[in-house]
C-alpha atoms as a PDB file:
ATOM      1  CA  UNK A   1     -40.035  15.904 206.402  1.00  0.00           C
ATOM      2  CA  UNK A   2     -37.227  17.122 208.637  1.00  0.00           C
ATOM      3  CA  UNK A   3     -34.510  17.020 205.847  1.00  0.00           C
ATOM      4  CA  UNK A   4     -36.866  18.820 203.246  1.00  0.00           C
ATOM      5  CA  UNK A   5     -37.206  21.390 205.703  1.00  0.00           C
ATOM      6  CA  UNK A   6     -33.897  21.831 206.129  1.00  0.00           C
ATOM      7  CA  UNK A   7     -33.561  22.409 202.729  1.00  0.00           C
ATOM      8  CA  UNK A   8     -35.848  24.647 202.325  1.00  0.00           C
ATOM      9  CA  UNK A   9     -33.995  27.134 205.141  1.00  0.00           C
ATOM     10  CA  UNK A  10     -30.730  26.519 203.342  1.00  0.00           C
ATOM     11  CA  UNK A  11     -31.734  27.529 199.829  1.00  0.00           C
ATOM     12  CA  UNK A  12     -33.811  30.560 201.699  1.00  0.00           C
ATOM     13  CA  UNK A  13     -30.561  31.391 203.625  1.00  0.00           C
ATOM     14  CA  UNK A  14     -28.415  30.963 200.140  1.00  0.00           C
ATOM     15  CA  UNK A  15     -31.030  33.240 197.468  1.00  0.00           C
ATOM     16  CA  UNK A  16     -30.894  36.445 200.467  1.00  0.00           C
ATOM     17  CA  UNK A  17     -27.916  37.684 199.023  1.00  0.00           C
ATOM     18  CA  UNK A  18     -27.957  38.543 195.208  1.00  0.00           C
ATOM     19  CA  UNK A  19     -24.294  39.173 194.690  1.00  0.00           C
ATOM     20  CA  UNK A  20     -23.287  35.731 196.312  1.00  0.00           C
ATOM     21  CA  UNK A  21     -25.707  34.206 194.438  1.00  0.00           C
ATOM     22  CA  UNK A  22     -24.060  36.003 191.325  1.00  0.00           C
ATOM     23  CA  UNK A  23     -20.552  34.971 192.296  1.00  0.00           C
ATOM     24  CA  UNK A  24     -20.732  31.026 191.714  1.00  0.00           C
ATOM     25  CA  UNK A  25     -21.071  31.940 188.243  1.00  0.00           C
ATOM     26  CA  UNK A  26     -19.704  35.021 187.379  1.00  0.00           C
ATOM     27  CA  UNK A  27     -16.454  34.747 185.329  1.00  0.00           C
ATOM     28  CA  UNK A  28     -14.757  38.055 187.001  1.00  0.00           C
ATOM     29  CA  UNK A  29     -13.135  38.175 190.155  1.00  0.00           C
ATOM     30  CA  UNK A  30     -14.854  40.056 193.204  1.00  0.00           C
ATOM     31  CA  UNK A  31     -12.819  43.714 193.538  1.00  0.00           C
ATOM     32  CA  UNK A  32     -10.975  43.798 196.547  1.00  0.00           C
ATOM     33  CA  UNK A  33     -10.039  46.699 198.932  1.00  0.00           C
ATOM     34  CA  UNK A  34     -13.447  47.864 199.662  1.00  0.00           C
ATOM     35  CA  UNK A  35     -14.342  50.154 202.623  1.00  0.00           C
ATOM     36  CA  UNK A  36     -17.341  49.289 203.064  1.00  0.00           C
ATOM     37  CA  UNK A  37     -20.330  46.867 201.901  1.00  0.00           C
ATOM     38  CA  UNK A  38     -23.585  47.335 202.956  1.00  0.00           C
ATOM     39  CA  UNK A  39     -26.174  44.480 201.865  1.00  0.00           C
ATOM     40  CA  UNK A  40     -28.956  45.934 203.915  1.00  0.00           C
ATOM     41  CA  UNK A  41     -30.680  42.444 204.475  1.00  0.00           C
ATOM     42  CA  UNK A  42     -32.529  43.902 207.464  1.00  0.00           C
ATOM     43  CA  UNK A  43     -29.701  45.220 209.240  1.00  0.00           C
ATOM     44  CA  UNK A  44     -26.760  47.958 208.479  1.00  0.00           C
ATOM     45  CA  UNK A  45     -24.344  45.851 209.446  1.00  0.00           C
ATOM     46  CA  UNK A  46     -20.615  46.387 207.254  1.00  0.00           C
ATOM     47  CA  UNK A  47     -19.728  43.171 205.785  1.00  0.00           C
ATOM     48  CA  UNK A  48     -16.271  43.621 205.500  1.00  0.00           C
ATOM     49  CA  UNK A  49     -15.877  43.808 208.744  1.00  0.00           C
ATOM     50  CA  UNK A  50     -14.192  46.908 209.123  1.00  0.00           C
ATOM     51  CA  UNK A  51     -17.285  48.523 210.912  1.00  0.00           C
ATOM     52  CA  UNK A  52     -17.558  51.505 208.951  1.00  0.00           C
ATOM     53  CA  UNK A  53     -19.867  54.120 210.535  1.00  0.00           C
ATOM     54  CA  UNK A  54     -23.770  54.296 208.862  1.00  0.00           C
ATOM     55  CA  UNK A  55     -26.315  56.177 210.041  1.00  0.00           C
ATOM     56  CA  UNK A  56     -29.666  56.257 208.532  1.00  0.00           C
ATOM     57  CA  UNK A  57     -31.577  59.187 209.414  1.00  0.00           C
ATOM     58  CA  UNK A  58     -35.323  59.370 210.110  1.00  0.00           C
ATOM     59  CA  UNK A  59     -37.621  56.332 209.704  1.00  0.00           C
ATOM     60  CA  UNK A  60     -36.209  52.811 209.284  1.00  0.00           C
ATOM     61  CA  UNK A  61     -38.392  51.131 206.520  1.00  0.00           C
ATOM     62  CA  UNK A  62     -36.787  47.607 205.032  1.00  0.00           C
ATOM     63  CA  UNK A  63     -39.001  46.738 201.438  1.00  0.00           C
ATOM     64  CA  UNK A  64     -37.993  44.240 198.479  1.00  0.00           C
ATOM     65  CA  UNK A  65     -34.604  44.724 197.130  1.00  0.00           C
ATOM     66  CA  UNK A  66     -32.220  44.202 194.328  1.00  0.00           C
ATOM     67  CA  UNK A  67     -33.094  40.225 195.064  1.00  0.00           C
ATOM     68  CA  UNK A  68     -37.054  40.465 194.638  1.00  0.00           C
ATOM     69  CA  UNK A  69     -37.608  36.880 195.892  1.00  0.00           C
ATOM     70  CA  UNK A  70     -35.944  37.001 199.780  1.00  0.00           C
ATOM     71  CA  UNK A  71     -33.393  39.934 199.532  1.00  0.00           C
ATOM     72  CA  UNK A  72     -34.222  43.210 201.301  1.00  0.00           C
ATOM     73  CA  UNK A  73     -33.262  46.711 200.878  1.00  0.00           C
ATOM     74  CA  UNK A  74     -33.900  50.375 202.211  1.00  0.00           C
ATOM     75  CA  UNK A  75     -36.721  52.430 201.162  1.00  0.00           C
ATOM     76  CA  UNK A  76     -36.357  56.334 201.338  1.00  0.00           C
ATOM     77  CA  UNK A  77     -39.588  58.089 201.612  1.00  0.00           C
ATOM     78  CA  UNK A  78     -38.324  61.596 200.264  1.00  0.00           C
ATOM     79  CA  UNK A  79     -39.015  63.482 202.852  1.00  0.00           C
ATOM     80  CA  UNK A  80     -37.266  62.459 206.346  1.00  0.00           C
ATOM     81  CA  UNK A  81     -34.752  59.643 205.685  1.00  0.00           C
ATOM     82  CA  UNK A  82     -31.291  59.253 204.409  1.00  0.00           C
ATOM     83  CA  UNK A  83     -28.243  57.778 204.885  1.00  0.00           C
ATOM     84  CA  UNK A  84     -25.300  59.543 206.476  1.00  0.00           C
ATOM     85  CA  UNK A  85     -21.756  56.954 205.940  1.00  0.00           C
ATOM     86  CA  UNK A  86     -18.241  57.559 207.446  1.00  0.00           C
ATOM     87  CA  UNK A  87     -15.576  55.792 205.096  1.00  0.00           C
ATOM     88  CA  UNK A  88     -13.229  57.713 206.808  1.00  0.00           C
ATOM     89  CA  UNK A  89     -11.285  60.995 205.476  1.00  0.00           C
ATOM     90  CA  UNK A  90      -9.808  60.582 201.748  1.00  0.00           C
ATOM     91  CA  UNK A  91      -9.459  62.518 198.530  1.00  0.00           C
ATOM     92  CA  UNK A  92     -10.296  59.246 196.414  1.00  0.00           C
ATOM     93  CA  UNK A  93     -13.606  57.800 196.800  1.00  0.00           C
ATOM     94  CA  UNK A  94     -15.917  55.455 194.933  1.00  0.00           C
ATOM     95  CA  UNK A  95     -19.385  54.510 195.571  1.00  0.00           C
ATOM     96  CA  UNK A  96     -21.290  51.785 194.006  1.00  0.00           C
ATOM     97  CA  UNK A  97     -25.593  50.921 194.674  1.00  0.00           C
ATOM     98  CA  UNK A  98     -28.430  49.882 193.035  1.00  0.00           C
ATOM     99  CA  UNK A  99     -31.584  51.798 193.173  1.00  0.00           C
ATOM    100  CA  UNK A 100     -34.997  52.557 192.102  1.00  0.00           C
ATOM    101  CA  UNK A 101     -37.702  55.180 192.423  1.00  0.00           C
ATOM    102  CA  UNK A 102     -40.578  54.569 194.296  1.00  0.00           C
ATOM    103  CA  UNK A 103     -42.864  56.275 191.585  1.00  0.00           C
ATOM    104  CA  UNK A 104     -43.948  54.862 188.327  1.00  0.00           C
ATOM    105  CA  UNK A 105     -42.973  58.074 186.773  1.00  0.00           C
ATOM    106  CA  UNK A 106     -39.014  58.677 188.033  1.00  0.00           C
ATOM    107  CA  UNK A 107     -37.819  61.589 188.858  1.00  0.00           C
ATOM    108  CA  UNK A 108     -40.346  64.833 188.320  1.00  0.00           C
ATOM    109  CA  UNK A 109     -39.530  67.898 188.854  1.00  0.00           C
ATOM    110  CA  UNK A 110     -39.205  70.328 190.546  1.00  0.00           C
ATOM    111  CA  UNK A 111     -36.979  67.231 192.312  1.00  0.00           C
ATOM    112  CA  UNK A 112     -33.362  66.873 192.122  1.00  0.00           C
ATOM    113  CA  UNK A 113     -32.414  63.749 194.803  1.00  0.00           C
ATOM    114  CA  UNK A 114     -28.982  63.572 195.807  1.00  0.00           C
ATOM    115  CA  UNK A 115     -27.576  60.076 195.376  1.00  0.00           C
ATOM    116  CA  UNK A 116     -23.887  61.012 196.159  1.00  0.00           C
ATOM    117  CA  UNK A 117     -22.350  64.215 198.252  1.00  0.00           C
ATOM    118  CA  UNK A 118     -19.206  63.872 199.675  1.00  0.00           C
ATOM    119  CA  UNK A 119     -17.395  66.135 202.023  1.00  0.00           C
ATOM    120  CA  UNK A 120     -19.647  68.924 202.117  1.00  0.00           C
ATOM    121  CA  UNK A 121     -18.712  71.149 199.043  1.00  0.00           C
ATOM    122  CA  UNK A 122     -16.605  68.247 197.384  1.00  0.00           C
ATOM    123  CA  UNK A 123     -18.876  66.768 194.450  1.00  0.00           C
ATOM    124  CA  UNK A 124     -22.436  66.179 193.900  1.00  0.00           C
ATOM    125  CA  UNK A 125     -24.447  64.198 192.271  1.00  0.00           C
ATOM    126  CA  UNK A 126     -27.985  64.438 191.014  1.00  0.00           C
ATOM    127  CA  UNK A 127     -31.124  62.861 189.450  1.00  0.00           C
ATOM    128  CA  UNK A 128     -32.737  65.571 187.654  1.00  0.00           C
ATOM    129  CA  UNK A 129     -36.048  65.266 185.755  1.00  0.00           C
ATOM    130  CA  UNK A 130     -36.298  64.745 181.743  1.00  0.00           C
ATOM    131  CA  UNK A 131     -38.115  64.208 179.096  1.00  0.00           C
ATOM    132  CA  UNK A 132     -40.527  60.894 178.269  1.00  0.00           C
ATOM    133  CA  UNK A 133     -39.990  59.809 181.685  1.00  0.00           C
ATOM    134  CA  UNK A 134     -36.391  59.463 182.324  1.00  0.00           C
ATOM    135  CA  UNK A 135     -33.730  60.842 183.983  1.00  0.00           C
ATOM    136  CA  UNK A 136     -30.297  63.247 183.663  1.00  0.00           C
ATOM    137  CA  UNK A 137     -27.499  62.456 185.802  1.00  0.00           C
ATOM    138  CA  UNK A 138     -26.030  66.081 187.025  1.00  0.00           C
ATOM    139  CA  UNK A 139     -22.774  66.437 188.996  1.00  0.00           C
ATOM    140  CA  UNK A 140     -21.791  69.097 190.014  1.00  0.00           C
ATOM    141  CA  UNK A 141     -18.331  70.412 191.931  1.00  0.00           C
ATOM    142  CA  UNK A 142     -17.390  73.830 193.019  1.00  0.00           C
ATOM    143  CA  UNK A 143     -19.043  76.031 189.930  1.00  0.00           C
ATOM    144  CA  UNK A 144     -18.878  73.586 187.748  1.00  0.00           C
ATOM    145  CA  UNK A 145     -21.889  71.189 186.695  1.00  0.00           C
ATOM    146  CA  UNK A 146     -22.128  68.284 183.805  1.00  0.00           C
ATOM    147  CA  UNK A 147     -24.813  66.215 182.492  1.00  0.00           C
ATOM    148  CA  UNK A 148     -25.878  63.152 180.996  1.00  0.00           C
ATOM    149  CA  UNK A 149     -27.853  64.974 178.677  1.00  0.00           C
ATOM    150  CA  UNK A 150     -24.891  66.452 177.020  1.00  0.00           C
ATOM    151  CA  UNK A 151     -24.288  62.442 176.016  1.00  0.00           C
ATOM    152  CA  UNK A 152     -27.685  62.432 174.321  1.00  0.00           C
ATOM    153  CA  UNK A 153     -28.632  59.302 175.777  1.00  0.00           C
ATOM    154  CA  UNK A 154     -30.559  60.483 178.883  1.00  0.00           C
ATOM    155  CA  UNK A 155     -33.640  58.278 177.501  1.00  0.00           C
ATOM    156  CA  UNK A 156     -31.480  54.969 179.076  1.00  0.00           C
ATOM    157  CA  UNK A 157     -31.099  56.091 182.609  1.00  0.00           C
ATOM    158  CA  UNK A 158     -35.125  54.569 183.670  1.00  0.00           C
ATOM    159  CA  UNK A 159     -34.855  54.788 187.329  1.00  0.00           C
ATOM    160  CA  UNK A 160     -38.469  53.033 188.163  1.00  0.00           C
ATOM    161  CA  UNK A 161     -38.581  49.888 185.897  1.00  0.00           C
ATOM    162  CA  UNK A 162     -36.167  47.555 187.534  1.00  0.00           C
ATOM    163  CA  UNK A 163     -33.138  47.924 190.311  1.00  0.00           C
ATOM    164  CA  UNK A 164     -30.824  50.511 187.540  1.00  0.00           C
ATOM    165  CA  UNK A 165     -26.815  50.149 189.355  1.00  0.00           C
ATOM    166  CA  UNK A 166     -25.365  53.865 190.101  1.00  0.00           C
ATOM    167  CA  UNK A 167     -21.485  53.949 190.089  1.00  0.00           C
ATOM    168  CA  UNK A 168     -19.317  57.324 190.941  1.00  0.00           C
ATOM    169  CA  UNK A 169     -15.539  57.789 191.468  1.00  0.00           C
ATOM    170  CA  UNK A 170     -14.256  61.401 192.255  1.00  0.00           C
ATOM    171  CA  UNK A 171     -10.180  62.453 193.532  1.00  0.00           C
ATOM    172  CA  UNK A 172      -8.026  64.776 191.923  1.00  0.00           C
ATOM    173  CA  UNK A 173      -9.827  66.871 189.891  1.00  0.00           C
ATOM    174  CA  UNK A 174     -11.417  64.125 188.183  1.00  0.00           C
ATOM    175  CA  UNK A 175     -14.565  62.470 188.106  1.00  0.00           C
ATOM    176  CA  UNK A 176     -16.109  59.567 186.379  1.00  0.00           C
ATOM    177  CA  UNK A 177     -19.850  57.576 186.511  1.00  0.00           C
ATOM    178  CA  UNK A 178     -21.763  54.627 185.309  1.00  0.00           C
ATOM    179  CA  UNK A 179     -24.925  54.099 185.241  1.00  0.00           C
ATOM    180  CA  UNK A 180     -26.867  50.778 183.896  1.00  0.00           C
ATOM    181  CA  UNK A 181     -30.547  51.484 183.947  1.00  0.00           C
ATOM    182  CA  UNK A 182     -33.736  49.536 182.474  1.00  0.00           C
ATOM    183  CA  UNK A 183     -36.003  50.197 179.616  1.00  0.00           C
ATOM    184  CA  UNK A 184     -39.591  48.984 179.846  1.00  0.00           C
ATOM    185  CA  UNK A 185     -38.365  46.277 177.371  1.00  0.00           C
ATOM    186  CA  UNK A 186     -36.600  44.595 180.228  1.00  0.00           C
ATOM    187  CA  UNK A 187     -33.086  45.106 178.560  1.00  0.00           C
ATOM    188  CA  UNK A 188     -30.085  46.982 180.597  1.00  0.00           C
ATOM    189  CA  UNK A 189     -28.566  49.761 178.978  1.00  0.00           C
ATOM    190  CA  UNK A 190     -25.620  51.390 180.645  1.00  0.00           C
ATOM    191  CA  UNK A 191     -24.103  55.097 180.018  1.00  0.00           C
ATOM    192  CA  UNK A 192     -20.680  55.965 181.437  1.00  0.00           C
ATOM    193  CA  UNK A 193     -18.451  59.017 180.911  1.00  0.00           C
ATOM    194  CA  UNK A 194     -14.917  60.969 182.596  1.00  0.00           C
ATOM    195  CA  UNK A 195     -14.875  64.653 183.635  1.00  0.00           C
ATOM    196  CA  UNK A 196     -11.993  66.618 184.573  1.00  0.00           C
ATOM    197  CA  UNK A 197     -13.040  69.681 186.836  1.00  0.00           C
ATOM    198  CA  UNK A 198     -10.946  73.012 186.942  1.00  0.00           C
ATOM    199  CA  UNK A 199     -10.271  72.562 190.598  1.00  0.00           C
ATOM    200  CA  UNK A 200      -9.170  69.746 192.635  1.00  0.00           C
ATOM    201  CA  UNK A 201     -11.443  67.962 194.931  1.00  0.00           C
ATOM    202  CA  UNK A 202     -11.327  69.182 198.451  1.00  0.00           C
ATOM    203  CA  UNK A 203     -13.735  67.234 200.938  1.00  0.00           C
ATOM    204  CA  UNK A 204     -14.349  69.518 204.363  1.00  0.00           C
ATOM    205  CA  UNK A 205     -15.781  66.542 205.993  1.00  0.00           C
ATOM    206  CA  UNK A 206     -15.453  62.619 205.736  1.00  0.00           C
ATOM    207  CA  UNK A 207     -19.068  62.141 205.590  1.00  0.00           C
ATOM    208  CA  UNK A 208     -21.029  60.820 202.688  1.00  0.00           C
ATOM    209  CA  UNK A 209     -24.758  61.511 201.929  1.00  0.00           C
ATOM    210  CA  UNK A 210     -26.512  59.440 199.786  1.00  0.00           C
ATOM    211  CA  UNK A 211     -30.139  60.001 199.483  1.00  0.00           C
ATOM    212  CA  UNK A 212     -30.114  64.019 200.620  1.00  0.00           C
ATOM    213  CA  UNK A 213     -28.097  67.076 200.085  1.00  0.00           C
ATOM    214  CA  UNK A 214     -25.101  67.076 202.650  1.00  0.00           C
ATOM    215  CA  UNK A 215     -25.860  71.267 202.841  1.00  0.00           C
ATOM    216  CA  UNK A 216     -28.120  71.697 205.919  1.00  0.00           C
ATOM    217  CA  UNK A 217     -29.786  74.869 204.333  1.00  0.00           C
ATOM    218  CA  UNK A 218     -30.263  73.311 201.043  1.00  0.00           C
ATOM    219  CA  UNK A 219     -32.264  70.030 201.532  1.00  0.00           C
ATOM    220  CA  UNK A 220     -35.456  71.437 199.871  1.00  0.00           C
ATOM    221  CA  UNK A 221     -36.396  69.051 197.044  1.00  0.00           C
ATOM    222  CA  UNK A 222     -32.853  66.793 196.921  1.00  0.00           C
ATOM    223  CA  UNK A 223     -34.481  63.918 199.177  1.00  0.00           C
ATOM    224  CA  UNK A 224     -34.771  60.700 197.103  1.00  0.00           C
ATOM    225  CA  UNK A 225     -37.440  58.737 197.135  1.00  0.00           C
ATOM    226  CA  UNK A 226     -37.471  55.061 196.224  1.00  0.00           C
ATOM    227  CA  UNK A 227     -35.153  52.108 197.137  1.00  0.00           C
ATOM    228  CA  UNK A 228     -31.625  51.656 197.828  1.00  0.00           C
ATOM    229  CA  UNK A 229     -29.789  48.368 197.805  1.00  0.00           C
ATOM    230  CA  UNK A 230     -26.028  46.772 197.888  1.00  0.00           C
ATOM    231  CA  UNK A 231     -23.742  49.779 198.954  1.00  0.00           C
ATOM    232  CA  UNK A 232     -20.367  49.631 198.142  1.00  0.00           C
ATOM    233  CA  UNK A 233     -17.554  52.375 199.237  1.00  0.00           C
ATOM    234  CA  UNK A 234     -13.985  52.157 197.810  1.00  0.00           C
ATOM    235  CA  UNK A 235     -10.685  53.943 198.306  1.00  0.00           C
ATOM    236  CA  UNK A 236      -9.764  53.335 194.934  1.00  0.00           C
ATOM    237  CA  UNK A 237     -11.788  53.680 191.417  1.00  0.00           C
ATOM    238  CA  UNK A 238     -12.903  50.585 190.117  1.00  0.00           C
ATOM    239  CA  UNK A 239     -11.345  48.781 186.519  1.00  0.00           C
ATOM    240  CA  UNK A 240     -13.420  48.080 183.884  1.00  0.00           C
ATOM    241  CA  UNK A 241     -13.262  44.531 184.525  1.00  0.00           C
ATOM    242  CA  UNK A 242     -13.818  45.240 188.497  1.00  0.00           C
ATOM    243  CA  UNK A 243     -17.132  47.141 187.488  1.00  0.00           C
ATOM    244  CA  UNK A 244     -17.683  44.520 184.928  1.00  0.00           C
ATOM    245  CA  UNK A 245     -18.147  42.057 188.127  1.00  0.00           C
ATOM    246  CA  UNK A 246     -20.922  44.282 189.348  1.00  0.00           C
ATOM    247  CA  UNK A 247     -22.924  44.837 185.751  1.00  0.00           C
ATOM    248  CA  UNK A 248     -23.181  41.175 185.719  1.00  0.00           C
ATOM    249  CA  UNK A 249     -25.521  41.076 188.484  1.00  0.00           C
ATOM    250  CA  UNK A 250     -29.180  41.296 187.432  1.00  0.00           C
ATOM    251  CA  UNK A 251     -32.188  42.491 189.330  1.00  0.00           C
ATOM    252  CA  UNK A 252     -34.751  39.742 190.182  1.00  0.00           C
END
């Protein structure tokens, strides 16, 4: 009885992360260098160990997360909470999560959550409502502003299905994202495309807001509501086959 028990704990203990899980079998090699990883398993601890700075602001609400059978994650309520992170000051930064909406509908309008603002006035990056229930991906620097839509394939980026993975790099004047969403179907489909803005990127701040405008007097309707999961920061952008490692991992 004792020893089944025991084994019980340890396979609980094991299935809490989903990316560990993933690693026994995936075939690419874990990205190094990170800044910051944030599993959000009850806690916002940094599990590199560097201690990077995260502050979640408002209400502290854990739900089910990327790993639907143990694993936990954050749920935003689009009105009070978001997270705040300190990766420290640099003109190169890359952010990898999953996430989901907490409607059955996505995104509506008039909504436009921010999932990524960096350095007040640096780069932004939206959800904004579409058609047939999905989503555009805006981002948006200086005067400038891009879209998924422009791709044509704004139909793939489902944010309420299943856990979709949200990937952006921005330094220089360049900018890149992925984004690997699911259809009702069940099936991932991922979009991904470069940018190359007029101006180079100049962050007045080190701060990062996911989950809310970083603009104090323009917060009105860019809260996200839903579920956030897995955060990754990076100094660097990611490879193909580093972001491969990530696009491997399926939500449970």
């Amino acid at each position: 009885m004792i020893s089944l028990l025991a084994i019980l704990l340890f396979s609980q203990c094991v299935s809490e992360n989903i990316e560990e899980k993933y690693a026994f079998n995936n075939p690419v090699n874990k990205p190094t260098g990170e800044i910051a990883w944030f599993p959000l398993n009850g806690n916002l601890n940094d599990s590199t160990g560097n201690n990077t700075l995260i502050s979640l602001a408002g209400p502290v609400v854990y739900a089910p997360g990327l790993n639907g059978e143990s694993g936990l994650g954050l749920l935003l309520d689009g009105a009070k909470n978001y997270l705040v992170i300190s990766p420290g000051y640099s003109d190169t930064i890359a952010v990898l999560f999953w996430m989901k909406t907490s409607s059955s509908s996505g995104i509506t309008n008039p909504n436009q959550p921010v999932m990524f603002d960096y350095g007040f006035n640096a780069a932004t990056v939206s959800l904004v409502d579409a058609t047939s229930e999905a989503t555009n991906l805006v981002i948006r620097q200086g005067g400038s502003e891009f879209s998924s839509a422009s791709l044509g394939e704004e139909k793939f980026l489902n944010t309420y299905n299943k856990y979709s993975l949200f990937y952006f790099e921005t330094g220089g004047n360049s900018a890149s994202f992925s984004f690997q969403g699911y259809m009702i179907d069940g099936k991932a489909h991922k979009i991904s495309s470069a940018y190359e803005f007029p101006a180079a990127i100049e962050p007045m701040t080190d701060l990062l807001y996911i989950g809310r405008s970083a603009d104090p007097q323009n917060t009105e309707n860019t809260f996200f509501s839903g579920y956030i999961d897995e955060i990754h920061i990076f100094d660097h952008f990611l490879s193909s086959d580093e972001l491969n490692y990530y696009l491997t991992i399926q939500p449970e």
